[in-house]
C-alpha atoms as a PDB file:
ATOM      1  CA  UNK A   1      50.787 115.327  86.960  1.00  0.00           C
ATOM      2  CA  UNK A   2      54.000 117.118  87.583  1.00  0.00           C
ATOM      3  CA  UNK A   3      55.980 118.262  84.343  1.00  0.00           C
ATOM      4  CA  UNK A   4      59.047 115.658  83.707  1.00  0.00           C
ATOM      5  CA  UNK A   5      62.181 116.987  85.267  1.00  0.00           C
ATOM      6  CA  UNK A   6      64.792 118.534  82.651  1.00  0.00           C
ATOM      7  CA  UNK A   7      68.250 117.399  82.392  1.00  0.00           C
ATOM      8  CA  UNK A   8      70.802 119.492  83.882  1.00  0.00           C
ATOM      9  CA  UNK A   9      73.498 120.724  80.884  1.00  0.00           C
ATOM     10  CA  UNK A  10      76.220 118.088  82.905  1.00  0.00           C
ATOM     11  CA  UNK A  11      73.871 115.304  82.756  1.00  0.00           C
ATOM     12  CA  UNK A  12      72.853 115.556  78.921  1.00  0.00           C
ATOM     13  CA  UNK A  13      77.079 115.904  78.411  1.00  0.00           C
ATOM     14  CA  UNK A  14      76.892 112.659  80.241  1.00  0.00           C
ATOM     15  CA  UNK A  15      74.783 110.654  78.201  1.00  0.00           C
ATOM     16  CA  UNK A  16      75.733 111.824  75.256  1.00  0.00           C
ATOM     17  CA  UNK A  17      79.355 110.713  76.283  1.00  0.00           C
ATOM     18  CA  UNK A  18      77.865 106.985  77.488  1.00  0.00           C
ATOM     19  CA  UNK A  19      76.260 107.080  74.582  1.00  0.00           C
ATOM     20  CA  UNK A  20      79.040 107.586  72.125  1.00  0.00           C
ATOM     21  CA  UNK A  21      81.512 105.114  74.029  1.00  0.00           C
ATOM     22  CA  UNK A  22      78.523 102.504  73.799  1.00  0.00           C
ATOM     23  CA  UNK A  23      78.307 102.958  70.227  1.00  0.00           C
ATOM     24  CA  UNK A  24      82.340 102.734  69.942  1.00  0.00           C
ATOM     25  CA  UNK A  25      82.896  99.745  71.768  1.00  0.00           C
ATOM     26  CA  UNK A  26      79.615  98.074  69.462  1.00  0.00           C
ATOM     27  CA  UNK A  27      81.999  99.787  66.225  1.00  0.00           C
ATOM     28  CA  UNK A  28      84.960  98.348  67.453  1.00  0.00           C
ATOM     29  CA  UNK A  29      83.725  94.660  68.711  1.00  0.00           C
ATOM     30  CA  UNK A  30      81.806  94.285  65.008  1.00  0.00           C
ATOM     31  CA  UNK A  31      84.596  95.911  62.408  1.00  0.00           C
ATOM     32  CA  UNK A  32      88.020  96.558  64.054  1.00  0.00           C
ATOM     33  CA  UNK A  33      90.076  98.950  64.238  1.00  0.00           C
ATOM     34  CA  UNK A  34      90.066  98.723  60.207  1.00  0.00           C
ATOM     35  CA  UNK A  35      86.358  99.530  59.526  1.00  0.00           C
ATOM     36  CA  UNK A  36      86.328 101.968  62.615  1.00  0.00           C
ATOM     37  CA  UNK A  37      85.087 105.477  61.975  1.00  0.00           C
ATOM     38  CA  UNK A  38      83.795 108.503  63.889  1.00  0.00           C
ATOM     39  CA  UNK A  39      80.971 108.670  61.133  1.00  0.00           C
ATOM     40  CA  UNK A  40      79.654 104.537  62.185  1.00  0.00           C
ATOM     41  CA  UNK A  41      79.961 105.714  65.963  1.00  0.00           C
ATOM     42  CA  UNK A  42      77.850 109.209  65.348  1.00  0.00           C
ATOM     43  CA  UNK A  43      75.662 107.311  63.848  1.00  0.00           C
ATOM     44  CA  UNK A  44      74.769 104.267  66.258  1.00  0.00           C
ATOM     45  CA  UNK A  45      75.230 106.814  68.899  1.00  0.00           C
ATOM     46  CA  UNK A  46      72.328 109.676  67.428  1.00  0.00           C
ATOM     47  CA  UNK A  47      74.555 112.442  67.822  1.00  0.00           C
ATOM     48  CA  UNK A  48      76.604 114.422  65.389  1.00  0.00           C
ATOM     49  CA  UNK A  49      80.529 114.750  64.461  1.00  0.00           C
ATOM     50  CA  UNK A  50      80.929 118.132  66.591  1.00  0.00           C
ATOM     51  CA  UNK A  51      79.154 116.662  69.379  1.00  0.00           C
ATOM     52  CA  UNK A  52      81.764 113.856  69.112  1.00  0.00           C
ATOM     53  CA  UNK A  53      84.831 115.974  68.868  1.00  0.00           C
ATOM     54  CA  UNK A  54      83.701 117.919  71.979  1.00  0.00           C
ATOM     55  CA  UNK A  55      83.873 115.221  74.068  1.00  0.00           C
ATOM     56  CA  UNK A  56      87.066 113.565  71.929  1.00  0.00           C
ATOM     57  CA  UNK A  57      88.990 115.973  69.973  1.00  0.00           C
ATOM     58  CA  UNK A  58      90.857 113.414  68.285  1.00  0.00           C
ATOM     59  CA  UNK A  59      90.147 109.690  67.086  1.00  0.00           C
ATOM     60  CA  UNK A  60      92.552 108.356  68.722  1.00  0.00           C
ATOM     61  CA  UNK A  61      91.552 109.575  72.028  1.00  0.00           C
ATOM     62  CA  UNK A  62      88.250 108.304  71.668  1.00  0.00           C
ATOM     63  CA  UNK A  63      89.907 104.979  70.617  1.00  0.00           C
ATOM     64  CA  UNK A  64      91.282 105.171  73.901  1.00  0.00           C
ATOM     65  CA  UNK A  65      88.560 106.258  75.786  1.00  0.00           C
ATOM     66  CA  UNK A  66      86.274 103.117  74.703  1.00  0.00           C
ATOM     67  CA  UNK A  67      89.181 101.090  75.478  1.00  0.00           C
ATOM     68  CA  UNK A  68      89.215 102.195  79.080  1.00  0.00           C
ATOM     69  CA  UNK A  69      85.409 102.255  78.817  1.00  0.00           C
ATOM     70  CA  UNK A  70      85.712  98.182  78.059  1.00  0.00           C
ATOM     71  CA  UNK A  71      88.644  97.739  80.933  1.00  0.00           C
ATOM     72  CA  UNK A  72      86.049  99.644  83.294  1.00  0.00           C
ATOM     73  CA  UNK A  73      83.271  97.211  82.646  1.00  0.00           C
ATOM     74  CA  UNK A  74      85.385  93.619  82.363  1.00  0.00           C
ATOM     75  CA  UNK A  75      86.882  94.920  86.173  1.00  0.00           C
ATOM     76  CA  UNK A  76      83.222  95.576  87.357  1.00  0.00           C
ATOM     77  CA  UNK A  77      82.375  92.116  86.531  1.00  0.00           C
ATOM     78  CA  UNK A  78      85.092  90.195  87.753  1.00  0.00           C
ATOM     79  CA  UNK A  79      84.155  92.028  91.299  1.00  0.00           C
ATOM     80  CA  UNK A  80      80.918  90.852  91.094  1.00  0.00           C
ATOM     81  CA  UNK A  81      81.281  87.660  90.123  1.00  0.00           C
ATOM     82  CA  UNK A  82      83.608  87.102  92.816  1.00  0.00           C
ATOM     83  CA  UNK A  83      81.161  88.883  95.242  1.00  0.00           C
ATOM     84  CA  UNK A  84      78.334  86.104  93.983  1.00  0.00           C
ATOM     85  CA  UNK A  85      80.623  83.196  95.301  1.00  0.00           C
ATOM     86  CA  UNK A  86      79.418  82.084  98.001  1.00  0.00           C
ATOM     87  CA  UNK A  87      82.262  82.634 101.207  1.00  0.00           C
ATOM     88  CA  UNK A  88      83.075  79.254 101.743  1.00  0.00           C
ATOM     89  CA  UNK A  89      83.646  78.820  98.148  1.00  0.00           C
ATOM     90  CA  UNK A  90      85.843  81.454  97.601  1.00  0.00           C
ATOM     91  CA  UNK A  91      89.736  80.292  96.646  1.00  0.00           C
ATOM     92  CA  UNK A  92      92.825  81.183  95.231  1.00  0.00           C
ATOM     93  CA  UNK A  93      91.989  79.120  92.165  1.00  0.00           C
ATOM     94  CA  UNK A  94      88.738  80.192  92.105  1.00  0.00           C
ATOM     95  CA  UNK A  95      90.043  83.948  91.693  1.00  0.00           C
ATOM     96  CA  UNK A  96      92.732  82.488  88.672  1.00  0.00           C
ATOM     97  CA  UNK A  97      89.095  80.732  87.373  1.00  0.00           C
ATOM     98  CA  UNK A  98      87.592  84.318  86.747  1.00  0.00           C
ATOM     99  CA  UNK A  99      90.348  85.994  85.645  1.00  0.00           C
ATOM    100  CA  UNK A 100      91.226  83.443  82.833  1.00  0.00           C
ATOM    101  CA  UNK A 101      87.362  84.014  82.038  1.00  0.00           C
ATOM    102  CA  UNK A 102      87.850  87.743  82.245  1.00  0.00           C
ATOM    103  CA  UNK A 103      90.848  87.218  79.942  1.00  0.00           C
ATOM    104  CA  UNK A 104      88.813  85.514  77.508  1.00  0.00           C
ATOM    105  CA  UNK A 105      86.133  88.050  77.011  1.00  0.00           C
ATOM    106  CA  UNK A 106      85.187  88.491  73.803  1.00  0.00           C
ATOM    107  CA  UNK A 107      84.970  92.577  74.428  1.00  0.00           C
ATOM    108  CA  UNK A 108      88.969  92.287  74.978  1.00  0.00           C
ATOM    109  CA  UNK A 109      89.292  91.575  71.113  1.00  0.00           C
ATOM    110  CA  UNK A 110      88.548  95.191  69.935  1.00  0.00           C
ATOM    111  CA  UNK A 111      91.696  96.050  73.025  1.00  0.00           C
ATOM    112  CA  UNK A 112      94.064  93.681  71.181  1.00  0.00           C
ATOM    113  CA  UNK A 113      92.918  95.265  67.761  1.00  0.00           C
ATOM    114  CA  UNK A 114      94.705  98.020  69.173  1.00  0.00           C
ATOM    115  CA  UNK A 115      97.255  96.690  70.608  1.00  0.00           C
ATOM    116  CA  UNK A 116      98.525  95.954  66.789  1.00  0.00           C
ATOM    117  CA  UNK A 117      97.407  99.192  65.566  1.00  0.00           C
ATOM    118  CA  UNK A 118      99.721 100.433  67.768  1.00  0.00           C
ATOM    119  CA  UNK A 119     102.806  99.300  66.900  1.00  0.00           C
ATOM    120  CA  UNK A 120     103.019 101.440  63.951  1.00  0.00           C
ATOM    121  CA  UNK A 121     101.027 104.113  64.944  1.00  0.00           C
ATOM    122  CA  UNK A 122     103.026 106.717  67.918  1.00  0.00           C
ATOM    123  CA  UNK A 123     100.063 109.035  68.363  1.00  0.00           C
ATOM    124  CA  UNK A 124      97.622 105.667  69.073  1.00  0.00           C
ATOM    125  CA  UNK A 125      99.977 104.391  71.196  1.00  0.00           C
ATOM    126  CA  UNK A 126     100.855 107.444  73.092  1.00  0.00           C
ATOM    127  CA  UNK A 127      97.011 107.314  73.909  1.00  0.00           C
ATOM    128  CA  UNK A 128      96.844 103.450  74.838  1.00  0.00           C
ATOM    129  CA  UNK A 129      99.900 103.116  76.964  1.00  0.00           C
ATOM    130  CA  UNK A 130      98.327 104.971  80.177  1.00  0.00           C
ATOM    131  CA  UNK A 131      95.109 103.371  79.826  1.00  0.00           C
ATOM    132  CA  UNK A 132      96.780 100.134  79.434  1.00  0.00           C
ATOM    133  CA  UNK A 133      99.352 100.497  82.487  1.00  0.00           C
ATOM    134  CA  UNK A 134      96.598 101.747  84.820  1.00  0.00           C
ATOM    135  CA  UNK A 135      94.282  98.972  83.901  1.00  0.00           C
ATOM    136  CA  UNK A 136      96.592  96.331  84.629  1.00  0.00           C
ATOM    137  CA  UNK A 137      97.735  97.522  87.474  1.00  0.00           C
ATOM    138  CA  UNK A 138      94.436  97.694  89.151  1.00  0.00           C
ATOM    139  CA  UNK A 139      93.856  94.767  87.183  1.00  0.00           C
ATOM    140  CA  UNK A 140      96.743  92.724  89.192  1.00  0.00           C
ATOM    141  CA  UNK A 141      95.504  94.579  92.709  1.00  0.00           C
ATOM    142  CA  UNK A 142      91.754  93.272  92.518  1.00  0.00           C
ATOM    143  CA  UNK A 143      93.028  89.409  91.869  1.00  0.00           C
ATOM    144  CA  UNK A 144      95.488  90.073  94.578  1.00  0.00           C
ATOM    145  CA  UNK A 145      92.555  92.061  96.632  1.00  0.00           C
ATOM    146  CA  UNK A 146      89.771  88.985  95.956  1.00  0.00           C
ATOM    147  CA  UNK A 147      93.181  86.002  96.816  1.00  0.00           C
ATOM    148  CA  UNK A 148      94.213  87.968 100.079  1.00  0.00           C
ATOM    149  CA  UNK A 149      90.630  87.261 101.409  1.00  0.00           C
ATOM    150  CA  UNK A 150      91.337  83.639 100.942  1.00  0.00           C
ATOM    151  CA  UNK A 151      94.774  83.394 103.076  1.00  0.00           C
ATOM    152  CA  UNK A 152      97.343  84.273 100.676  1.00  0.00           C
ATOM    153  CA  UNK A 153     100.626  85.577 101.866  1.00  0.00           C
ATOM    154  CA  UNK A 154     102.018  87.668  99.220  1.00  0.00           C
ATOM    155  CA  UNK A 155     105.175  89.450 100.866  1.00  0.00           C
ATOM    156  CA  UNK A 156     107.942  88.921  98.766  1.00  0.00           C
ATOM    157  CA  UNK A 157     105.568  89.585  96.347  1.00  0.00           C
ATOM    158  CA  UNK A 158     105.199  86.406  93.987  1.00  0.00           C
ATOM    159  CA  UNK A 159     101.586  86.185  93.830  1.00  0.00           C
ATOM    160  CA  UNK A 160     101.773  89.818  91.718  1.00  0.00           C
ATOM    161  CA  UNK A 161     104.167  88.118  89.517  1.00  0.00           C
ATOM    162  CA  UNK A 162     102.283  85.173  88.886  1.00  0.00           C
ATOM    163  CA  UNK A 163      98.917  87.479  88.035  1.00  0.00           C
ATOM    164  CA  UNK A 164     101.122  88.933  85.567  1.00  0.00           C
ATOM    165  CA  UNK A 165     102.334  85.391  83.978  1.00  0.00           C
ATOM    166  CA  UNK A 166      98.334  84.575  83.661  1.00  0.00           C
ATOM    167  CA  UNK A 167      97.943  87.906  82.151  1.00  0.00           C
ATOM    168  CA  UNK A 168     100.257  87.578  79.569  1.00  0.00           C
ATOM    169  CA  UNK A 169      99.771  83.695  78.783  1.00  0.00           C
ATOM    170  CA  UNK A 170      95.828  84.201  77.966  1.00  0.00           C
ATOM    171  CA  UNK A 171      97.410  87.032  76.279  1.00  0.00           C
ATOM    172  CA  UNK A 172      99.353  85.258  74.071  1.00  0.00           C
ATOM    173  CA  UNK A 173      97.104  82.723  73.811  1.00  0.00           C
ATOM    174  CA  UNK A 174      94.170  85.016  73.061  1.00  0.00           C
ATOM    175  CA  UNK A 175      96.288  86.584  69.804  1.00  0.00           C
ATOM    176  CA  UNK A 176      97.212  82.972  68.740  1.00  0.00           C
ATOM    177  CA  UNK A 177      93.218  81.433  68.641  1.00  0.00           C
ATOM    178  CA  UNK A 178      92.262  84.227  66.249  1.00  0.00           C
ATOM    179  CA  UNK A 179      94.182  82.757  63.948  1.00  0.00           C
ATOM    180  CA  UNK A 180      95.178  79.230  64.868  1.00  0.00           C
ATOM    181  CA  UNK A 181      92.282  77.478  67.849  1.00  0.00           C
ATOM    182  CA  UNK A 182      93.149  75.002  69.722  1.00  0.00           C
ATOM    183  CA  UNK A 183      91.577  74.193  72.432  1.00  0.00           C
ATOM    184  CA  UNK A 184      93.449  71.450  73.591  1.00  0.00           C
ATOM    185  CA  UNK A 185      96.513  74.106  73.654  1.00  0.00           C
ATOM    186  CA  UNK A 186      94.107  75.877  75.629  1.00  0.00           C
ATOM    187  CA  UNK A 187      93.365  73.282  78.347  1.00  0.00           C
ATOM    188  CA  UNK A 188      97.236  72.254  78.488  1.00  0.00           C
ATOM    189  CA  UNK A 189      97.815  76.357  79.225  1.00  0.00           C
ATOM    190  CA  UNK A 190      94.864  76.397  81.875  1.00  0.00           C
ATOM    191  CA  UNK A 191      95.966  73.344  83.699  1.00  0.00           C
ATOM    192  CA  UNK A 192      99.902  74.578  83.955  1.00  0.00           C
ATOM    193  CA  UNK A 193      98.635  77.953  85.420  1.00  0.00           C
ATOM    194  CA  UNK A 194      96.572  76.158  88.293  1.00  0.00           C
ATOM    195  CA  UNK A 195      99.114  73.903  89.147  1.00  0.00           C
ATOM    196  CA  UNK A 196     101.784  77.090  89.457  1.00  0.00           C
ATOM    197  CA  UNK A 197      99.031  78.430  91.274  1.00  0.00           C
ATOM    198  CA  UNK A 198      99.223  75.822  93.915  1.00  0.00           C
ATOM    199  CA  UNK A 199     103.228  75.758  93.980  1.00  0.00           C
ATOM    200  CA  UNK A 200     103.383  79.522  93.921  1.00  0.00           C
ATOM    201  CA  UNK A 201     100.819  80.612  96.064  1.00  0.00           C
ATOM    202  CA  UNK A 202     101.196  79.583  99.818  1.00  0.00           C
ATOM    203  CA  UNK A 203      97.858  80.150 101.887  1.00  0.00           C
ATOM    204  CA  UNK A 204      97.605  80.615 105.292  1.00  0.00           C
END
């Protein structure tokens, strides 16, 4: 039998670094930004504090890092979900239908964790605010991307403003059912933003 094949010194750097932002995103999902620590994520992950700092010299870049790690994964899966619809299927409100449920992930909690921890923390949100930016800009380009292929004409630019309403009304809504669900508020929101989808939106 031939001997296994060793691990180049880039690859084992790259799994250790999958491996740590794994264990981060588990950290943050389960405990928050609160009960977050560099010790809970060396330890799900196997590895040890200096093999953490290596890859993140500071916590709050690694608190970043996950956070773009998450944004990574949610925008892989709304592409594929789109890409399992079948063709003749495939509609403007059926692209607002998966990013509502891409809104809604549960893995976007530990983001908004953040998001507070931020206010009142410069060096955290010095971190965040190009991870943020860049992930909803692509963010608002695959929605517009996955609607184009359906007819939409989106010249003077509306449809990008309306992605951004949806964005920031599951938002909103999002911080408010933490503390307060309702999911008749919920269903009111959801019906508004397909009926300004319809008004908004002209197809071809």
């Amino acid at each position: 039998m031939a001997a296994p094949t060793r691990r180049t010194q880039q690859e084992r750097r790259a799994a250790t670094r999958t491996a740590l932002l794994a264990a981060a995103v588990a950290c943050l999902t389960e405990s928050g930004f609160a009960g977050f620590t560099t010790t809970e994520v060396t330890r799900r992950a196997g590895t040890s504090q200096g093999a953490l700092f290596k890859h993140f010299p500071t916590k709050s870049g690694l608190l970043a890092a996950t956070i773009e790690h998450v944004f990574d994964g949610l925008r892989s899966d709304f592409t594929a979900a789109y890409e399992a619809v079948p063709p003749g299927e495939r509609t403007v409100a059926k692209a607002f239908d998966l990013l509502w449920r891409q809104m809604l992930d549960e893995r976007l909690g530990a983001a908004y964790d953040l998001y507070t921890a931020a206010r009142t923390d410069p060096v955290l949100r010095a971190d965040l605010e190009p991870v943020v930016a860049a992930h909803l800009d692509h963010l608002v380009s695959l929605t517009a991307a996955v609607a184009l292929g359906t007819g939409v004409d989106d010249r003077d630019g509306r449809f990008a403003a309306l992605v951004d309403l949806a964005i920031l009304a599951v938002q909103g809504l999002r911080l408010n059912q933490m503390v307060l669900p309702d999911h008749e508020q919920a269903a009111r929101l959801r019906a508004l933003l397909r009926e300004l989808t319809e008004v908004v939106v002209p197809t071809k």
